[in-house]
Protein backbone atom coordinates (compact mmCIF):
# COMPACT_ATOMS: atom_id res chain seq x y z
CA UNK A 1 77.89 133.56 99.89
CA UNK A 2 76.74 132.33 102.91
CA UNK A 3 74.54 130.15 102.29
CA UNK A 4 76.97 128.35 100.15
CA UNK A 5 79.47 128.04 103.19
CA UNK A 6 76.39 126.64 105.52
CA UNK A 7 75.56 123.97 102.38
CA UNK A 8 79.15 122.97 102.85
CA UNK A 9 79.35 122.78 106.22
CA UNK A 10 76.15 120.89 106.19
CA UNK A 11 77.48 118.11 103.50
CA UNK A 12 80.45 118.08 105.36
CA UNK A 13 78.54 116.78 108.63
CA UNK A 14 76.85 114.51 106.81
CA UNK A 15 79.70 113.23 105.10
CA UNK A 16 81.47 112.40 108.32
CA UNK A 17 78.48 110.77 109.94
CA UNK A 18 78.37 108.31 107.25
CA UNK A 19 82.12 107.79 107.15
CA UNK A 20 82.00 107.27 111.00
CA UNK A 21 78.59 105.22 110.71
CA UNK A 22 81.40 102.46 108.67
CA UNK A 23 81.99 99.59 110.22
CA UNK A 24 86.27 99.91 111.17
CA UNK A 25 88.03 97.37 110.04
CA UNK A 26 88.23 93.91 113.50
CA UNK A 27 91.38 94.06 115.37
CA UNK A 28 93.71 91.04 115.22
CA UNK A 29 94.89 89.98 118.39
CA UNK A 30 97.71 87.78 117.20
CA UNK A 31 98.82 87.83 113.47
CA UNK A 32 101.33 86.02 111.88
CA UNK A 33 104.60 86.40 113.05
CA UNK A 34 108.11 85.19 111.90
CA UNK A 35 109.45 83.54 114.02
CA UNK A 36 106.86 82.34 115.65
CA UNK A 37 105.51 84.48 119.03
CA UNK A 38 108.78 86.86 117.96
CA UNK A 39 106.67 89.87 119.37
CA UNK A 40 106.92 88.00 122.81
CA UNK A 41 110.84 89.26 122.47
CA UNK A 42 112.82 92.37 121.42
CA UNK A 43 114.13 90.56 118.63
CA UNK A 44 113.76 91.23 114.90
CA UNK A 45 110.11 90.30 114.19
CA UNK A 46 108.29 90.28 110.96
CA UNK A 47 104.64 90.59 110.87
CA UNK A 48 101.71 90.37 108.34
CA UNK A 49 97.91 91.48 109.39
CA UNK A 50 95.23 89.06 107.33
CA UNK A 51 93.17 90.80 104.07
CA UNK A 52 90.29 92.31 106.51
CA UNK A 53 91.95 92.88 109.99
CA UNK A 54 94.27 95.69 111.83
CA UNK A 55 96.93 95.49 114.36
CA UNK A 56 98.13 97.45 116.56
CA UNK A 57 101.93 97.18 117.43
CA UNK A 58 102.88 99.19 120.71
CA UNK A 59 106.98 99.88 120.76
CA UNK A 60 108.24 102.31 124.04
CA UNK A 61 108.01 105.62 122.32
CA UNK A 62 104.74 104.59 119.86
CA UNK A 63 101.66 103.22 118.64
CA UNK A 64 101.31 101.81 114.99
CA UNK A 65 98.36 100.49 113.46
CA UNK A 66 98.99 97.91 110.73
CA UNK A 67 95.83 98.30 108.27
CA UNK A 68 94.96 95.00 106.32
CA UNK A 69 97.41 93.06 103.82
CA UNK A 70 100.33 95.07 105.87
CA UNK A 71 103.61 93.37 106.17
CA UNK A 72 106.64 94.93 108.50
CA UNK A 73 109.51 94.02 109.93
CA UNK A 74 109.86 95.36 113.61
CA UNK A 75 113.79 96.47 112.96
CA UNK A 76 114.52 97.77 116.36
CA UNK A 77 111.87 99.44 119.53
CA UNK A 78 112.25 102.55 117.32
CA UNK A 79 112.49 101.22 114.04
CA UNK A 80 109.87 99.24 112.15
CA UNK A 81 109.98 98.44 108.25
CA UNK A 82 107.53 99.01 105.57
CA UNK A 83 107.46 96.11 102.96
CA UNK A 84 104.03 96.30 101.82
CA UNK A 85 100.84 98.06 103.11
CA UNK A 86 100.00 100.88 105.10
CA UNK A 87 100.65 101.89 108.62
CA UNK A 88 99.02 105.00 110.65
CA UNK A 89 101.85 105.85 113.22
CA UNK A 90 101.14 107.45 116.94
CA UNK A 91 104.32 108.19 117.97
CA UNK A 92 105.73 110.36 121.40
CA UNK A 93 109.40 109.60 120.45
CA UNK A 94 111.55 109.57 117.40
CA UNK A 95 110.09 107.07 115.26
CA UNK A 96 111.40 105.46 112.33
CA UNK A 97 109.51 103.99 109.59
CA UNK A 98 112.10 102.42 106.63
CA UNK A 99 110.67 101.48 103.15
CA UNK A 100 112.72 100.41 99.82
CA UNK A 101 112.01 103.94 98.39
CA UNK A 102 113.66 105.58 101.24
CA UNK A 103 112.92 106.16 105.95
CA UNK A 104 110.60 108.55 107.00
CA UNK A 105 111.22 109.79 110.64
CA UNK A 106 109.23 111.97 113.24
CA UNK A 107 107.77 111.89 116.87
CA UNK A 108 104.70 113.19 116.10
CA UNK A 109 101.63 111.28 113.84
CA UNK A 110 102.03 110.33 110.44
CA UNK A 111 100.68 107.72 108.05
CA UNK A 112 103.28 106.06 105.77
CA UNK A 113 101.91 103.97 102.45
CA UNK A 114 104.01 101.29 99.92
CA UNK A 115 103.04 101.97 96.00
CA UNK A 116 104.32 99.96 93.50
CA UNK A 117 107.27 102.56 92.35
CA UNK A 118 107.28 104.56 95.87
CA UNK A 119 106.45 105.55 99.25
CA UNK A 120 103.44 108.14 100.50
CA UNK A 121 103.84 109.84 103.44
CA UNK A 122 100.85 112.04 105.53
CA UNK A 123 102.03 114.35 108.44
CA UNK A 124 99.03 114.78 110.36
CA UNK A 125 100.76 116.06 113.63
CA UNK A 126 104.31 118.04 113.77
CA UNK A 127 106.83 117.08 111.19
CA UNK A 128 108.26 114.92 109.66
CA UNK A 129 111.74 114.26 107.89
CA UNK A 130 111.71 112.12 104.46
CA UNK A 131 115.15 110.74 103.35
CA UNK A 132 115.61 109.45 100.17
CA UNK A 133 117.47 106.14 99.32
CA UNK A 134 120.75 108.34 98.17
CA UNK A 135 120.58 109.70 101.22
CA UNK A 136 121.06 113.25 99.45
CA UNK A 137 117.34 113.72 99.04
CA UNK A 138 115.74 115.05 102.45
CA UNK A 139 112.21 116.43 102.35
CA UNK A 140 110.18 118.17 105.27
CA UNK A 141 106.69 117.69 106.00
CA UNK A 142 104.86 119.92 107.68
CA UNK A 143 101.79 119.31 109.73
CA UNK A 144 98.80 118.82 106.99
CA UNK A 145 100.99 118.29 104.01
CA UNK A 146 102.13 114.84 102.08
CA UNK A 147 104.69 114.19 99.71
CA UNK A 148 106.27 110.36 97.95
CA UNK A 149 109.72 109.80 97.49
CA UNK A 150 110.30 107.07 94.70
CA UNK A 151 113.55 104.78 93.25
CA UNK A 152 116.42 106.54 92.47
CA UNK A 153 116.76 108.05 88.81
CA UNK A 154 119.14 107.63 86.25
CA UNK A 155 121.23 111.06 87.82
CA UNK A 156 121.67 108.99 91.38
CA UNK A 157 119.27 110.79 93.15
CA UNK A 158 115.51 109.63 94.06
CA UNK A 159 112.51 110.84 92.40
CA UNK A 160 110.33 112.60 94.62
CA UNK A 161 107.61 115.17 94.15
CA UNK A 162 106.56 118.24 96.21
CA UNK A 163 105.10 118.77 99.56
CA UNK A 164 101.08 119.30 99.06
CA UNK A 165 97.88 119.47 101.27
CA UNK A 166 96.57 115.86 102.42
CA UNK A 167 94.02 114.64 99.82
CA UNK A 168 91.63 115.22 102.74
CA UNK A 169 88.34 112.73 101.60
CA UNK A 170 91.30 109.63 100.59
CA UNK A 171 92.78 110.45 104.17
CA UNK A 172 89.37 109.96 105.85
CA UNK A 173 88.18 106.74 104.34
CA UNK A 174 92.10 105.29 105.97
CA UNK A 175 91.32 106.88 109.09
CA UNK A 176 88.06 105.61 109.43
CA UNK A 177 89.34 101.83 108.47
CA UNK A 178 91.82 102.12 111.07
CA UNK A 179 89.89 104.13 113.74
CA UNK A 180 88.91 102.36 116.90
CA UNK A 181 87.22 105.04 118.67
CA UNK A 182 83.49 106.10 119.08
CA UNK A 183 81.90 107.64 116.23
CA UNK A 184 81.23 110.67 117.97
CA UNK A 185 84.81 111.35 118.67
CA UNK A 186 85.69 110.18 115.03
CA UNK A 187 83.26 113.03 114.06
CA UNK A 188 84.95 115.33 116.75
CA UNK A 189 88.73 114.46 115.64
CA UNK A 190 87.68 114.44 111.70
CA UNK A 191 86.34 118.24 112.65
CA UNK A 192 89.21 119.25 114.29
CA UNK A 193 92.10 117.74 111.82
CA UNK A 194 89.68 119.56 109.12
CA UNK A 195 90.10 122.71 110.44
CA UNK A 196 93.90 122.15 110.37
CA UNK A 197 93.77 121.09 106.73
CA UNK A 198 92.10 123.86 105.28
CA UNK A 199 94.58 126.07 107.18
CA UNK A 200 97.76 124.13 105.59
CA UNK A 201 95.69 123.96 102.40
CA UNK A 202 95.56 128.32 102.19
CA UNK A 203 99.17 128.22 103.25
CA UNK A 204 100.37 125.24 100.43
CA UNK A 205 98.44 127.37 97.66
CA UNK A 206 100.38 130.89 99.18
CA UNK A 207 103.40 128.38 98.83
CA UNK A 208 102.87 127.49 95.34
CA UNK A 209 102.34 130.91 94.46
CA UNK A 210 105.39 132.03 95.39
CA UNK A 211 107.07 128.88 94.02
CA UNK A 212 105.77 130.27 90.73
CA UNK A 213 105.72 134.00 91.16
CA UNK A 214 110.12 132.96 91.39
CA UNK A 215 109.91 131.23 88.48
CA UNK A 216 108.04 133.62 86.38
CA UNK A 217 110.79 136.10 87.49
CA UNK A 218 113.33 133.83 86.42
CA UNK A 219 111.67 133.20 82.92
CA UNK A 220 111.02 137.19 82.28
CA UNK A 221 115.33 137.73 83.37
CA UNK A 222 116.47 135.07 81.61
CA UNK A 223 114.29 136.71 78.71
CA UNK A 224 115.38 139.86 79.22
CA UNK A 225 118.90 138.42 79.08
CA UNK A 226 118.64 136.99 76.00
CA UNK A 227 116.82 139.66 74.30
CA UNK A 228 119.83 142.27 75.94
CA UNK A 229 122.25 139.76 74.04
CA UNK A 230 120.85 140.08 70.94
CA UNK A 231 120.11 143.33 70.70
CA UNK A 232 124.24 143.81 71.70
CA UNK A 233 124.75 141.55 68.78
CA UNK A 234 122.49 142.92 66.16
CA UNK A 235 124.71 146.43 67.35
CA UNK A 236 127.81 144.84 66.82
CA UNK A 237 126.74 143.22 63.23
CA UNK A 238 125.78 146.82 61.83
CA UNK A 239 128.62 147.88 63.54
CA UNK A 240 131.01 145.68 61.50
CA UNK A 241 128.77 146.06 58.28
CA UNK A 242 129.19 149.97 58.40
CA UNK A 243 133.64 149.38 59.08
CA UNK A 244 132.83 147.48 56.32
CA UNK A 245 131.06 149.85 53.75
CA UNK A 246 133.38 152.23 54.67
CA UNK A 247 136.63 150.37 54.48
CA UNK A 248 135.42 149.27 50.49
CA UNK A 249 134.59 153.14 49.59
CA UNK A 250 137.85 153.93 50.60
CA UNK A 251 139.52 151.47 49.07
């Protein structure tokens, strides 16, 4: 036993070295804005990064880092839209990031991808709220867990799915796109948000346990119901057979 844990720790190094040994995706210094120099102002600003370049747009209460072929629209200095892309968000303050699918709000650090049919959202530090496009659908996210929130179904409310652990290897090829640190700290934060993960990881699989312990109860009642019912009616049948039988000899 372990020897298998020091085989994974070992391919787990080495996995991280050669994810931080990537070349991170150039920094933009100026993309393409619209209206032109908008992010000179506080007004409404829309931006686009180019196909191999990041950006990093600074509002009062946070940092967000537009990964390639990203297109927002700074709303307000706490509110920026998603149209297409992906954007890893550093935030100190409550921090709003608005898709078509649905907003996804939190002062802490969370990633926040477009799909074609929805929106995927990582909580990597504290929590964060998802809200639905009915507004009726709200969805926590705690630290280590994601979750996608969708269009809204044919009952008025949005699709969504449930709360899981990150997909942890997907999560560290964005991070490592997006990541303008050393490599040794990338190896030092990847080891540390690791460590977290597997953490929410036991405590999402105690989750889903319980999620299905409930509904196995639920089945076995609702069983137990039914088979109560119809042993009450196979009673009742003989019941009215015998009043029967009886009722003819009588007669």
């Amino acid at each position: 036993m372990v020897w298998r844990v020091l085989i994974f720790l070992l391919v787990f190094t080495v996995e991280v070295k050669v994810i931080a040994a990537r070349i991170s995706l150039p920094a933009v210094k100026v993309p393409v804005q619209q209206p032109n120099d908008c992010l000179k102002s506080s007004d409404i600003c829309a931006i686009k990064t180019p196909e191999f370049g990041k950006y990093s747009l600074t509002l009062p209460g946070a940092d967000i880092i537009l990964d390639a072929n990203t297109t927002v629209v700074r709303v307000t200095s706490t509110e920026v839209k998603l149209i297409t892309g992906t954007l890893w968000i550093k935030s100190k303050a409550d921090t709003k990031i608005s898709t078509t699918f649905g907003d996804a709000n939190s002062a802490g650090e969370f990633w926040v991808r477009t799909d074609v049919d929805k929106m995927l959202v990582s909580s990597v530090e504290g929590s964060v709220t998802l809200t639905g496009k009915d507004k009726k659908t709200v969805i926590r996210l705690d630290e280590g867990e994601e979750n996608w929130i969708g269009g809204i179904a044919r009952n008025g409310e949005s699709t969504s799915g449930v709360p899981k652990a990150i997909a942890f290897e997907d999560h560290l090829l964005r991070w490592a796109r997006l990541y303008s640190g050393s490599k040794t700290q990338f190896e030092l934060d990847v080891k540390s948000f690791h460590s977290r993960w597997s953490r929410q990881l036991a405590s999402v699989a105690d989750y889903h346990k319980q999620l299905a312990d409930r509904r196995l109860k639920v089945i076995d009642e609702e069983h137990s119901k039914r088979a109560q019912a119809k042993a009450q009616e196979e009673a009742r049948s003989k019941e009215l057979r015998s009043l029967y039988r009886r009722k003819h000899l009588l007669d």
